[in-house]
PDB file of N, CA and C in Angstrom:
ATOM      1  N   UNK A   1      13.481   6.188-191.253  1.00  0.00           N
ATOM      2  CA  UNK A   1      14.616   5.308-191.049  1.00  0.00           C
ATOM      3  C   UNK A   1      14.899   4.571-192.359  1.00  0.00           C
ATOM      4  N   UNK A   2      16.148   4.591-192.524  1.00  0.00           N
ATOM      5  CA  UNK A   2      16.275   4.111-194.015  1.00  0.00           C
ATOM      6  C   UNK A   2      16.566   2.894-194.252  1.00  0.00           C
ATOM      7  N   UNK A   3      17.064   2.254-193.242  1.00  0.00           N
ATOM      8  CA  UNK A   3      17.084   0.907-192.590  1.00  0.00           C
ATOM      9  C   UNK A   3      16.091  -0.085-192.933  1.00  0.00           C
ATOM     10  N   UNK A   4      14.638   0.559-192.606  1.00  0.00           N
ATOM     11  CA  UNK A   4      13.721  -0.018-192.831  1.00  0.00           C
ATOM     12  C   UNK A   4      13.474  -0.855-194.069  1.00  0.00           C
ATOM     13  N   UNK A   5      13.119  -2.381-193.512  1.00  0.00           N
ATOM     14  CA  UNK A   5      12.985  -2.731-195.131  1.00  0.00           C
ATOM     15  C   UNK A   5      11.898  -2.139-195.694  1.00  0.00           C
ATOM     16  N   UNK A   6      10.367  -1.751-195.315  1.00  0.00           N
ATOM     17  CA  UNK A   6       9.249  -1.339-195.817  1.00  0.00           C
ATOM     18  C   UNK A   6       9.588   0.013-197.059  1.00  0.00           C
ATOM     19  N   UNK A   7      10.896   0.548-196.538  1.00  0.00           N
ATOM     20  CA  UNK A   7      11.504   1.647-197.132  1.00  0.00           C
ATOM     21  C   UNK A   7      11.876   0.990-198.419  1.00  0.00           C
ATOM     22  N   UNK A   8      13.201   0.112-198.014  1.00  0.00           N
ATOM     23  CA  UNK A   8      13.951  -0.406-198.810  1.00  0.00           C
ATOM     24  C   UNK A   8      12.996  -0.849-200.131  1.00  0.00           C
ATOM     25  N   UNK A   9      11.941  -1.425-200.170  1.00  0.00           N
ATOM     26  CA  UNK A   9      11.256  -1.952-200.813  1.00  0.00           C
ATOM     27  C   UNK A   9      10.150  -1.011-201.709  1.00  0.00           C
ATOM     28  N   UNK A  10       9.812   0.248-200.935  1.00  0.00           N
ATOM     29  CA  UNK A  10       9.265   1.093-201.741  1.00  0.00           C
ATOM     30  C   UNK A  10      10.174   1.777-202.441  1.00  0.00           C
ATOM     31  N   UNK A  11      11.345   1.922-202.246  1.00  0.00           N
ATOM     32  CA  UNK A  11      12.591   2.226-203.309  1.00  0.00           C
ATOM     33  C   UNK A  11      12.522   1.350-204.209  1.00  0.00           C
ATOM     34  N   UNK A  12      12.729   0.249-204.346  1.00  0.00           N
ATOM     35  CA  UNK A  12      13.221  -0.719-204.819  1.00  0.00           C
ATOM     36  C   UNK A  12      11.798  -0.754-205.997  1.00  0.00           C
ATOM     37  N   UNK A  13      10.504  -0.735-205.441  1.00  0.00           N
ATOM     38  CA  UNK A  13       9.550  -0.337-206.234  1.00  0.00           C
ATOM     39  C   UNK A  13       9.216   0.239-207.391  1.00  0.00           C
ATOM     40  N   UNK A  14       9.917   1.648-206.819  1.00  0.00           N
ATOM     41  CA  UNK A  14       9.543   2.912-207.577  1.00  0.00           C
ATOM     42  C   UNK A  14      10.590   2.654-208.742  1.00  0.00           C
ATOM     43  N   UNK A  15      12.100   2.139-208.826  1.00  0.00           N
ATOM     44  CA  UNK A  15      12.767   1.592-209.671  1.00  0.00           C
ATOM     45  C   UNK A  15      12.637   0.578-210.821  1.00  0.00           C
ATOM     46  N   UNK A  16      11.751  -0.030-210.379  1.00  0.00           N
ATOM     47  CA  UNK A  16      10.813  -1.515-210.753  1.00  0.00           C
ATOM     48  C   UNK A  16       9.655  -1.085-211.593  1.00  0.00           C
ATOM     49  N   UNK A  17       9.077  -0.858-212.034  1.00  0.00           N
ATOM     50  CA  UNK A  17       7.501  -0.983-212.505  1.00  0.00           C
ATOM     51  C   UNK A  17       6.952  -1.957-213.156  1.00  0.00           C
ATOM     52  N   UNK A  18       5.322  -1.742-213.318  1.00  0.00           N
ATOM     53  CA  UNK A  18       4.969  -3.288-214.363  1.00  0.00           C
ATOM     54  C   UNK A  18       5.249  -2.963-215.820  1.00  0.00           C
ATOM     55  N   UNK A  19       5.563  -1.790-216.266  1.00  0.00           N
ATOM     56  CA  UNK A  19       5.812  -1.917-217.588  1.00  0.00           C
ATOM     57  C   UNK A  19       7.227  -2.813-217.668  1.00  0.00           C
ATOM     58  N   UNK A  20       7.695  -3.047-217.017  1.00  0.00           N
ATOM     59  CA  UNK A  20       9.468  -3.181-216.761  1.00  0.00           C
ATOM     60  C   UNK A  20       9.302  -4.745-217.074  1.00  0.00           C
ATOM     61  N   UNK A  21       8.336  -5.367-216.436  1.00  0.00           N
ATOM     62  CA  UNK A  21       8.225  -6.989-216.736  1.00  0.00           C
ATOM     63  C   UNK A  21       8.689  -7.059-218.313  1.00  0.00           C
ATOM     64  N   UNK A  22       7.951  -6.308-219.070  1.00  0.00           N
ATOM     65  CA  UNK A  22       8.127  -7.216-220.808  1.00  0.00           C
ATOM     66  C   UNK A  22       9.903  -6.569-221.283  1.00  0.00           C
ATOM     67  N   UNK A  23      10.439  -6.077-219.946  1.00  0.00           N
ATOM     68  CA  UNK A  23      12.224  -6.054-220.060  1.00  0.00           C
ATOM     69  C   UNK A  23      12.995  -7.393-219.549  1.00  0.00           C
ATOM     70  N   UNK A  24      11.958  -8.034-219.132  1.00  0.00           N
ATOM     71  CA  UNK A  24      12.662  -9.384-218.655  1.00  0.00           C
ATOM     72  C   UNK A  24      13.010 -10.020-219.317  1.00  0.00           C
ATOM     73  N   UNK A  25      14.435 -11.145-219.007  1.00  0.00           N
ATOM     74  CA  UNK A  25      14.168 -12.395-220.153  1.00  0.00           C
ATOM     75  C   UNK A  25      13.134 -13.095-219.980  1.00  0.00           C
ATOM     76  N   UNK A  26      13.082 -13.987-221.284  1.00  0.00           N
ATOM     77  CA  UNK A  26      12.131 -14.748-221.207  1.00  0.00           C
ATOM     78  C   UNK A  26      11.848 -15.910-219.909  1.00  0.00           C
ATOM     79  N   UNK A  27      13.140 -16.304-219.950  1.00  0.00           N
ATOM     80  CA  UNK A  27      13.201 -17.126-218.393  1.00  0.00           C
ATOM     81  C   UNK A  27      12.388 -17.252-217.382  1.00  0.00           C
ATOM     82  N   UNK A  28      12.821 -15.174-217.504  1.00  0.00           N
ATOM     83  CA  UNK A  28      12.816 -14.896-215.817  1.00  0.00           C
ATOM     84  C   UNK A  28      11.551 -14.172-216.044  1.00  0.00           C
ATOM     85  N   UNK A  29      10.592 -14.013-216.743  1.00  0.00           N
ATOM     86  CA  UNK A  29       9.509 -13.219-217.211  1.00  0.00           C
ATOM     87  C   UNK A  29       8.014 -14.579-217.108  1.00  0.00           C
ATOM     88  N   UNK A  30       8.816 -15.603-217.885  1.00  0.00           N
ATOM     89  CA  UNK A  30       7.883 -17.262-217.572  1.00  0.00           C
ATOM     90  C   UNK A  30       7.905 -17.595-215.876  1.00  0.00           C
ATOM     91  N   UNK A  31       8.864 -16.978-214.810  1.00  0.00           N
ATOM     92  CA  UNK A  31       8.934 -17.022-214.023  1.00  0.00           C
ATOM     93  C   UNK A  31       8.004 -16.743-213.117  1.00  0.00           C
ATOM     94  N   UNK A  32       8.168 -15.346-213.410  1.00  0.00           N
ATOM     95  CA  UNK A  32       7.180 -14.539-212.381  1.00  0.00           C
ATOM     96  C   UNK A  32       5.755 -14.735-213.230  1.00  0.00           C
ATOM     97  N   UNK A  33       5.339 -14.778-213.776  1.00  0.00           N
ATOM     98  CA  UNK A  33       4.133 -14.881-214.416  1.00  0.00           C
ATOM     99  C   UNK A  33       3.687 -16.510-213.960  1.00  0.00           C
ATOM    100  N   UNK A  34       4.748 -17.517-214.110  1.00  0.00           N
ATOM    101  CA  UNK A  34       4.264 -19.142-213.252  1.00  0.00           C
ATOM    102  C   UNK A  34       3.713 -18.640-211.754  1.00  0.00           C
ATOM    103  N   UNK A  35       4.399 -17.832-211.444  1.00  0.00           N
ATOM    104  CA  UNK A  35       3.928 -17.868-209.878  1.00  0.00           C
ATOM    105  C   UNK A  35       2.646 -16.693-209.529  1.00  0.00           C
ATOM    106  N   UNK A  36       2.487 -15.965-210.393  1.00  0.00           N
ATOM    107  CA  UNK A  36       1.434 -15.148-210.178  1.00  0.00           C
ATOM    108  C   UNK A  36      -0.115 -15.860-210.362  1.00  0.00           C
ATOM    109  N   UNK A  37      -0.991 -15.348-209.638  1.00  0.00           N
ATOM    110  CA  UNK A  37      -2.682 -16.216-209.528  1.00  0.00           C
ATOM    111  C   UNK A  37      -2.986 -15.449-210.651  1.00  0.00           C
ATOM    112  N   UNK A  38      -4.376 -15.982-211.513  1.00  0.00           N
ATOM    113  CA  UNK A  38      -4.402 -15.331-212.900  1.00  0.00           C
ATOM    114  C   UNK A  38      -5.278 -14.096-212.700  1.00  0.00           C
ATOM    115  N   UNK A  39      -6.274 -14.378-211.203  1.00  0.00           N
ATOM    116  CA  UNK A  39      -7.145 -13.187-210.731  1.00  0.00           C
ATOM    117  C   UNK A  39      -6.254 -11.886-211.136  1.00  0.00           C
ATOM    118  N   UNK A  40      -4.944 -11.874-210.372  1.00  0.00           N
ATOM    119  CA  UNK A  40      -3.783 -10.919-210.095  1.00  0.00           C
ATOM    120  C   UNK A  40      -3.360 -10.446-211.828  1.00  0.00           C
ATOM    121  N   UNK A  41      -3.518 -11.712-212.470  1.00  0.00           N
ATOM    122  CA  UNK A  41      -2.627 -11.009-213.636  1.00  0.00           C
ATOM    123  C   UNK A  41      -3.847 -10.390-214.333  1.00  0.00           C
ATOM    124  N   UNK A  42      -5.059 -10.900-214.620  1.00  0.00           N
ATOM    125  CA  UNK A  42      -5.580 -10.643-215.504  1.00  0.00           C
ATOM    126  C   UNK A  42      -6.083  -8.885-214.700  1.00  0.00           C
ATOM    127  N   UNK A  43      -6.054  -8.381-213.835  1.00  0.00           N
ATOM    128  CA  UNK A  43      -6.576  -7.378-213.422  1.00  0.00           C
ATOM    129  C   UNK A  43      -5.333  -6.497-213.693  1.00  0.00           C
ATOM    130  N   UNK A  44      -4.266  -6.596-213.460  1.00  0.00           N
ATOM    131  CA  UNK A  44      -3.130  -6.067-214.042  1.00  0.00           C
ATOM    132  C   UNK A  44      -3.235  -5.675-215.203  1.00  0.00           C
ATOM    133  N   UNK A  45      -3.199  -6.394-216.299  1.00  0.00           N
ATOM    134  CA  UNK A  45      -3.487  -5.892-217.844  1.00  0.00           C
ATOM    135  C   UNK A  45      -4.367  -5.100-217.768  1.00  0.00           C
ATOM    136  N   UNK A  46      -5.693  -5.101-217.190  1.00  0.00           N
ATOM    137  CA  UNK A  46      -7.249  -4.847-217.893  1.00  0.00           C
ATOM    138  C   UNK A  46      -6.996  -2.899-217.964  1.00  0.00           C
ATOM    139  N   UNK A  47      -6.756  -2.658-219.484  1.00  0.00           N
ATOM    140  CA  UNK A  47      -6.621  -1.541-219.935  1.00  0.00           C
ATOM    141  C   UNK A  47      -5.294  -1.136-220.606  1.00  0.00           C
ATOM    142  N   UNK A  48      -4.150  -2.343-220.388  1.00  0.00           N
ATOM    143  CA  UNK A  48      -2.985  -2.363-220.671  1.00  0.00           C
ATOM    144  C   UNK A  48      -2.983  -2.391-222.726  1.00  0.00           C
ATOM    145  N   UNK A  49      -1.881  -1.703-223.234  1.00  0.00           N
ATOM    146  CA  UNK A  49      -1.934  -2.111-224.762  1.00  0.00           C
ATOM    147  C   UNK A  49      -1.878  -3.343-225.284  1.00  0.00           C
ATOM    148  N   UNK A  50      -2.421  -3.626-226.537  1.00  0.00           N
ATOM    149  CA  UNK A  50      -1.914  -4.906-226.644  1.00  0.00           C
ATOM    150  C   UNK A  50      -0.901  -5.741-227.029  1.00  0.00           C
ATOM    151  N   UNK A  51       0.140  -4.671-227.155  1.00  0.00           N
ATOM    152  CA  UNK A  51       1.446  -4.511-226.845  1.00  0.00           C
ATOM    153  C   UNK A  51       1.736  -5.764-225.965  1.00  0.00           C
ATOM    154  N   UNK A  52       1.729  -5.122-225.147  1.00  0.00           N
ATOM    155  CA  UNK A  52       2.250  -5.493-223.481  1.00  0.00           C
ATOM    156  C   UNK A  52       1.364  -6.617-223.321  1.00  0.00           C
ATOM    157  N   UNK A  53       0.304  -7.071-223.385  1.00  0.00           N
ATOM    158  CA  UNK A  53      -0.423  -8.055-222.999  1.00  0.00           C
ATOM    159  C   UNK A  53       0.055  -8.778-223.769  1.00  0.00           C
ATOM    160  N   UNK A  54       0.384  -8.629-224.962  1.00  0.00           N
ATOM    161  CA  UNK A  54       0.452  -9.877-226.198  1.00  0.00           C
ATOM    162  C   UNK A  54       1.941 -10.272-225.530  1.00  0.00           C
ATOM    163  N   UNK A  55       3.172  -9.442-225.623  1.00  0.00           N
ATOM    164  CA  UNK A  55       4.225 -10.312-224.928  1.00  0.00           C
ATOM    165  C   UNK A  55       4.256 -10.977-223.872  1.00  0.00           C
ATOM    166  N   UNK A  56       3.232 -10.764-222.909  1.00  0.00           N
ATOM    167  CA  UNK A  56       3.312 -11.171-221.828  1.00  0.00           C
ATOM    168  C   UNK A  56       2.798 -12.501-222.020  1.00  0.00           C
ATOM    169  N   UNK A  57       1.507 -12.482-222.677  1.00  0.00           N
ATOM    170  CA  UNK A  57       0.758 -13.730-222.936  1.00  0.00           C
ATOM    171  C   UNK A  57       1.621 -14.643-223.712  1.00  0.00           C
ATOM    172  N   UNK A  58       2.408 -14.225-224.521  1.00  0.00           N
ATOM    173  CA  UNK A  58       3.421 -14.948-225.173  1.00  0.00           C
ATOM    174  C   UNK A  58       4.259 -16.232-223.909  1.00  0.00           C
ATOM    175  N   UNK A  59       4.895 -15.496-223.021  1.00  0.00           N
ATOM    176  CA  UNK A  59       5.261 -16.124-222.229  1.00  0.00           C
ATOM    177  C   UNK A  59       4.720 -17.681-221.683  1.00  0.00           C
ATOM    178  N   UNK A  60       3.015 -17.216-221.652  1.00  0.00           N
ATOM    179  CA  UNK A  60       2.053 -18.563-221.122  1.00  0.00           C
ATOM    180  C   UNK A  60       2.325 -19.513-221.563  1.00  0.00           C
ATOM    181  N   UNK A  61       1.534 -20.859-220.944  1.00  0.00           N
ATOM    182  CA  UNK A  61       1.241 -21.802-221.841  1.00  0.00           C
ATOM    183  C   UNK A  61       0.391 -21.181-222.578  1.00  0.00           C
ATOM    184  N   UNK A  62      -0.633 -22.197-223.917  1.00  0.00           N
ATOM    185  CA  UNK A  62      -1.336 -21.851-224.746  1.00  0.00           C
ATOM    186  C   UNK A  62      -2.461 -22.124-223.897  1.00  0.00           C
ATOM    187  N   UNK A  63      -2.705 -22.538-223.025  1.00  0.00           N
ATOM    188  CA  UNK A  63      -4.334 -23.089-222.130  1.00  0.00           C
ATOM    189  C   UNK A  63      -4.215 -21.740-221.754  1.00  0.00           C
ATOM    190  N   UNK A  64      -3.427 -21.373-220.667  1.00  0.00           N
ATOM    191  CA  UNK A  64      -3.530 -20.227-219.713  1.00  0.00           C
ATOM    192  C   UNK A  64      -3.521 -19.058-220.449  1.00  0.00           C
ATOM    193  N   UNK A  65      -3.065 -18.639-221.201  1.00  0.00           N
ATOM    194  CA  UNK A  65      -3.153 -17.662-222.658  1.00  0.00           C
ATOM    195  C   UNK A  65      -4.244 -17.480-222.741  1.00  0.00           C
ATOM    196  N   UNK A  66      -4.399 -18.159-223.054  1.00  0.00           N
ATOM    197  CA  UNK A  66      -6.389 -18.185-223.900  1.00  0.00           C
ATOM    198  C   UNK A  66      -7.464 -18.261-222.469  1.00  0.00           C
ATOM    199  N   UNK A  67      -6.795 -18.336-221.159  1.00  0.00           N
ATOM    200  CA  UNK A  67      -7.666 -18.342-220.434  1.00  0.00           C
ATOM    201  C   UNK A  67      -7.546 -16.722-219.937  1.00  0.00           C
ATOM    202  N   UNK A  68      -6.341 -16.527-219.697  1.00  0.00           N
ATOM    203  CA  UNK A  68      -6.194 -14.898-219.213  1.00  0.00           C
ATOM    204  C   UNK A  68      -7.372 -13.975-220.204  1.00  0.00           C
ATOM    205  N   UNK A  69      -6.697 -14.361-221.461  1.00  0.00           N
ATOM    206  CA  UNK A  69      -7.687 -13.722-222.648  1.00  0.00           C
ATOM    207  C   UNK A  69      -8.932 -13.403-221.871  1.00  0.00           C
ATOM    208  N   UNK A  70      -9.656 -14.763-222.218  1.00  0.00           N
ATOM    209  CA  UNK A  70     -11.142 -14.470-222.160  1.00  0.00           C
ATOM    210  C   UNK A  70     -11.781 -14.149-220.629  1.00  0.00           C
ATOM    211  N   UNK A  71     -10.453 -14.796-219.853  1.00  0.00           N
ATOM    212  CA  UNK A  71     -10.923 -13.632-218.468  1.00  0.00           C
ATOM    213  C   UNK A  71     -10.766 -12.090-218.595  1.00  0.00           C
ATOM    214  N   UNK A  72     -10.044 -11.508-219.440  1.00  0.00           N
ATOM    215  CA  UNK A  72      -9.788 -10.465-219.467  1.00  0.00           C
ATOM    216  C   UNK A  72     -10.819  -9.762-220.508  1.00  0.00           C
ATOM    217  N   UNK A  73     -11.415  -9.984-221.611  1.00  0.00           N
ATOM    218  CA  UNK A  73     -12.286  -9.462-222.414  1.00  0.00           C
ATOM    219  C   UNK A  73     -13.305  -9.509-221.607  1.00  0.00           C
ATOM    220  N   UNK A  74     -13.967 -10.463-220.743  1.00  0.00           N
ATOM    221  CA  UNK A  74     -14.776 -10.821-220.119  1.00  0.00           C
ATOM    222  C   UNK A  74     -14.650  -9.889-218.281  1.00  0.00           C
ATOM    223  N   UNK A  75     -14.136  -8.942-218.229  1.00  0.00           N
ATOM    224  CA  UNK A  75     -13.828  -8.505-216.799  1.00  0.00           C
ATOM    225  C   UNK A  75     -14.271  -7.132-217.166  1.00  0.00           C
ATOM    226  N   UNK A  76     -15.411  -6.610-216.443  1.00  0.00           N
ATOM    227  CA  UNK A  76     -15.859  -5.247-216.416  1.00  0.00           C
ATOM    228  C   UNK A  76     -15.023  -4.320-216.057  1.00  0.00           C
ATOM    229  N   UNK A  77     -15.453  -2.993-216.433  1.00  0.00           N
ATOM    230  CA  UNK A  77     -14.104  -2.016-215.536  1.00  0.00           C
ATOM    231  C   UNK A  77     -14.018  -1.760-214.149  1.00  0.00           C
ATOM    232  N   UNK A  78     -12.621  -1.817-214.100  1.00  0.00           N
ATOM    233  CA  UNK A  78     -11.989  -1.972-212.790  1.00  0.00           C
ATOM    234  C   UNK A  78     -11.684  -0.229-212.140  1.00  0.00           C
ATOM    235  N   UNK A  79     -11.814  -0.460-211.032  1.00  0.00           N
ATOM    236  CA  UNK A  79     -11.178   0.875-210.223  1.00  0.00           C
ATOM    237  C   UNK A  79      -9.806   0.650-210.418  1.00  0.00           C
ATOM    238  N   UNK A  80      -9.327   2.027-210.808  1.00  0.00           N
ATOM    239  CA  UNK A  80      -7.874   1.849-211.224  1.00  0.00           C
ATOM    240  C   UNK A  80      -7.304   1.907-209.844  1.00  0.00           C
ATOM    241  N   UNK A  81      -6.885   2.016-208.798  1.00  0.00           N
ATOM    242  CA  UNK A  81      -6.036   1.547-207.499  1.00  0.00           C
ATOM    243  C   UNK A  81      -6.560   0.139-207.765  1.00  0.00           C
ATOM    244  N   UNK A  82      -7.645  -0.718-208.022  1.00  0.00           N
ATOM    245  CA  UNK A  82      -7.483  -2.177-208.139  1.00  0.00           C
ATOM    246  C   UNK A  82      -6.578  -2.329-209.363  1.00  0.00           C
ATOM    247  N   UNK A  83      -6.384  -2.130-210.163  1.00  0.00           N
ATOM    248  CA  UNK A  83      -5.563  -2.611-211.211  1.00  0.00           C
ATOM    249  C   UNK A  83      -3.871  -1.960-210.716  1.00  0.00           C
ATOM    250  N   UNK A  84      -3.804  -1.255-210.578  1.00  0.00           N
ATOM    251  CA  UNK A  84      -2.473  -0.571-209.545  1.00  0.00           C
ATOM    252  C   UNK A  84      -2.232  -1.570-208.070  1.00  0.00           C
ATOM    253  N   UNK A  85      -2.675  -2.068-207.654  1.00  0.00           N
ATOM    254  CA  UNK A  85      -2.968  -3.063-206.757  1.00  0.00           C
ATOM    255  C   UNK A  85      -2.169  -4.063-207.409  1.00  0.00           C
ATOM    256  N   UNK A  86      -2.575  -4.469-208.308  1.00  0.00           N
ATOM    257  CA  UNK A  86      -2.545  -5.730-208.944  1.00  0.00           C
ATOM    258  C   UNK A  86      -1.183  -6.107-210.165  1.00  0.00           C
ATOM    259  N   UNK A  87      -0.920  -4.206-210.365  1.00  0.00           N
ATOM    260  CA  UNK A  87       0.701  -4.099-210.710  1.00  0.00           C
ATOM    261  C   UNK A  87       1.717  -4.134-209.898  1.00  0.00           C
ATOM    262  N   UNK A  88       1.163  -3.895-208.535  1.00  0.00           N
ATOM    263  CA  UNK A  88       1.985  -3.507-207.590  1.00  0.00           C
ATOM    264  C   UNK A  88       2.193  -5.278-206.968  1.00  0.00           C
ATOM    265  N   UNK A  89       1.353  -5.475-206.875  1.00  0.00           N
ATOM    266  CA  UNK A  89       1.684  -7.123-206.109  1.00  0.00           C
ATOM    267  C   UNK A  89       2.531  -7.784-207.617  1.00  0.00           C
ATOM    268  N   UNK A  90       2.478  -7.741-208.800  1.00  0.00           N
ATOM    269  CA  UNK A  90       3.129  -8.382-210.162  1.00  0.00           C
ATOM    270  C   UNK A  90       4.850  -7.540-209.538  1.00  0.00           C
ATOM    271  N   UNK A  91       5.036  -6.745-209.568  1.00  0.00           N
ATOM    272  CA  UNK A  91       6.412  -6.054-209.126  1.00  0.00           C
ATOM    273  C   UNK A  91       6.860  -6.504-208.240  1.00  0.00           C
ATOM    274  N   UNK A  92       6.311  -6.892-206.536  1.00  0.00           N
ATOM    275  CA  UNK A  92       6.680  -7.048-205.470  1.00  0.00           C
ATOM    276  C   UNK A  92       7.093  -8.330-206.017  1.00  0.00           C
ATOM    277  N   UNK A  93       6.502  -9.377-206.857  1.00  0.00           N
ATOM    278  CA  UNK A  93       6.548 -10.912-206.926  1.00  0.00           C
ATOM    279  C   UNK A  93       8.310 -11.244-207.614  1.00  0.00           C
ATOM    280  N   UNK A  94       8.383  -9.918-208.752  1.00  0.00           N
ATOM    281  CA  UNK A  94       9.474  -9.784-208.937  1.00  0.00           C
ATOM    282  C   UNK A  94      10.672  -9.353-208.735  1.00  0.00           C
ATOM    283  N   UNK A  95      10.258  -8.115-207.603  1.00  0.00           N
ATOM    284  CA  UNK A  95      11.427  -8.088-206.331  1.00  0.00           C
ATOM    285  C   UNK A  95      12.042  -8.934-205.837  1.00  0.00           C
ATOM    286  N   UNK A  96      10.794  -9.829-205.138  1.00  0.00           N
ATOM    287  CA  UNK A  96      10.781 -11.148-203.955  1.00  0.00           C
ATOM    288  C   UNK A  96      12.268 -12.191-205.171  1.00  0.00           C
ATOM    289  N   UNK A  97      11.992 -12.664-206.194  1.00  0.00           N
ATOM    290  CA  UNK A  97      12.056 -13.337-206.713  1.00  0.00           C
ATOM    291  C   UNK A  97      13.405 -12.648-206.875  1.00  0.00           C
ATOM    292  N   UNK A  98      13.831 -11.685-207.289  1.00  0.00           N
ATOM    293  CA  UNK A  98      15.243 -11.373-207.876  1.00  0.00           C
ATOM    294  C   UNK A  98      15.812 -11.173-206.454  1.00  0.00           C
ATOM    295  N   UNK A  99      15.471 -11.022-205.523  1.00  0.00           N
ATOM    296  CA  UNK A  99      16.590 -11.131-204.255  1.00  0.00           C
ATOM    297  C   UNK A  99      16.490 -12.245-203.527  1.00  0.00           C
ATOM    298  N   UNK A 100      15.618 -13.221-204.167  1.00  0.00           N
ATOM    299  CA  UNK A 100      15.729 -14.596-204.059  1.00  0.00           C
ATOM    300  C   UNK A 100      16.928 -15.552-205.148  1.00  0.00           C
ATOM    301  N   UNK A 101      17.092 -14.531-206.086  1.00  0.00           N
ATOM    302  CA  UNK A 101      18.146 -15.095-206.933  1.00  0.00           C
ATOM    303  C   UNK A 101      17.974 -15.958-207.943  1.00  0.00           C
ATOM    304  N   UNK A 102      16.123 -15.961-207.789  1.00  0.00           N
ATOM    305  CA  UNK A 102      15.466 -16.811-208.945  1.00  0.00           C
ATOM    306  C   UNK A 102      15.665 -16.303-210.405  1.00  0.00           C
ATOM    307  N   UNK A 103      15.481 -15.157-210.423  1.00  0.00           N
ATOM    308  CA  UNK A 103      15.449 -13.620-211.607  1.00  0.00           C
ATOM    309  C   UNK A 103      16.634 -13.060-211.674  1.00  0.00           C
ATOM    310  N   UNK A 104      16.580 -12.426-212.542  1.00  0.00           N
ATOM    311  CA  UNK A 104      18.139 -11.527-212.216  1.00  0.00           C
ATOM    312  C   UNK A 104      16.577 -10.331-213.330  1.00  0.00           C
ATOM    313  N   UNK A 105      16.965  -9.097-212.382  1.00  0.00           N
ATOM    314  CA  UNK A 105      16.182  -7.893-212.542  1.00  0.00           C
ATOM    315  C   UNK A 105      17.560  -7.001-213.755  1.00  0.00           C
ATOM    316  N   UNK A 106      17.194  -6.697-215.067  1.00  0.00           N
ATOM    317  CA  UNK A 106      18.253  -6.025-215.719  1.00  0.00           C
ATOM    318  C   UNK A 106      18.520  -4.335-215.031  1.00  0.00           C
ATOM    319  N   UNK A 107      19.155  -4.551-214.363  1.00  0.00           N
ATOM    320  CA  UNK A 107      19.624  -3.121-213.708  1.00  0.00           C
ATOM    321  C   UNK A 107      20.377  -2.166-214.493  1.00  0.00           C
ATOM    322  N   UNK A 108      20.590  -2.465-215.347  1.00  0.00           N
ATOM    323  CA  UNK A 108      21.590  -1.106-215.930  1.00  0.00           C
ATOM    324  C   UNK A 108      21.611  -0.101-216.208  1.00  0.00           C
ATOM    325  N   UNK A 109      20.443   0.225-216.289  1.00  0.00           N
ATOM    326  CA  UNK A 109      19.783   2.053-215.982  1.00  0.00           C
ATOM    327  C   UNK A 109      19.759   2.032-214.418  1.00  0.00           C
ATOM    328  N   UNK A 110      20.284   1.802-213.598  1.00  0.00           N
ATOM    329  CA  UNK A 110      19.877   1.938-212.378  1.00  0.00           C
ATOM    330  C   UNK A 110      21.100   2.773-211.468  1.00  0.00           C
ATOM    331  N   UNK A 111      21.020   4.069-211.825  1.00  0.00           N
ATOM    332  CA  UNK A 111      22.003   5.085-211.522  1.00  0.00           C
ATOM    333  C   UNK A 111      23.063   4.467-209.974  1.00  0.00           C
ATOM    334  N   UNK A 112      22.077   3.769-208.786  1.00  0.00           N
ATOM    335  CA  UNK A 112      22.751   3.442-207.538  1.00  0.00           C
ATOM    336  C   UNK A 112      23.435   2.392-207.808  1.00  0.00           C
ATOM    337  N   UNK A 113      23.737   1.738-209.116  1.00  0.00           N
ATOM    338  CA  UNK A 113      24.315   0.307-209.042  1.00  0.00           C
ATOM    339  C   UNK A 113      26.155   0.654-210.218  1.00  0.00           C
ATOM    340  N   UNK A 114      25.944   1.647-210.847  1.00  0.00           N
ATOM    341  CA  UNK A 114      26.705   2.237-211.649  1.00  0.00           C
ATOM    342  C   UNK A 114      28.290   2.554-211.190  1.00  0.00           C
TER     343      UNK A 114
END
């Protein structure tokens, strides 16, 4: 049923990814990262480039920065469905949030909106 939101949302997903966060503005990127627990974020990165971690961390304050850090150097390896877990709840936060109207999600590659 396509109706379904459970649907709607694994669409909406698969469109979405966590690489997609460091496409955010800054705004709306300080956003979702304020509202995420750091358990969640820092398991997210753990294996990520440092690319992607460094913009992201950019976003932080400088306390929480330096705390993700050394939670994250400091975090043994993870089963990757836990770290996929933990991208997947970072995405949903930014779903929630852009059809809350908090975010605005940059859609313009997004062939159904064209």
């Amino acid at each position: 049923d396509r109706s379904s939101p459970a649907v709607a949302d694994e669409l909406r997903s698969r469109r979405f990814t966590f690489e997609d966060l460091v496409s955010l503005d800054a705004r709306s990127l300080q956003e979702v990262l304020r509202r995420a627990d750091d358990e969640t974020l820092v398991l997210a990165l753990k294996g990520k480039p440092p690319e992607l971690v460094e913009r992201l961390a950019a976003q932080l304050t400088e306390r929480r920065a330096g705390q993700v850090s050394d939670d994250l150097a400091a975090l043994p390896p993870q089963h990757a469905h836990l770290v996929q877990q933990a991208e997947a709840t970072l995405v949903r936060l930014a779903l929630a949030l852009d059809a809350q109207q908090v975010i605005v999600l940059d859609r313009s590659g997004d062939p159904m909106l064209e």
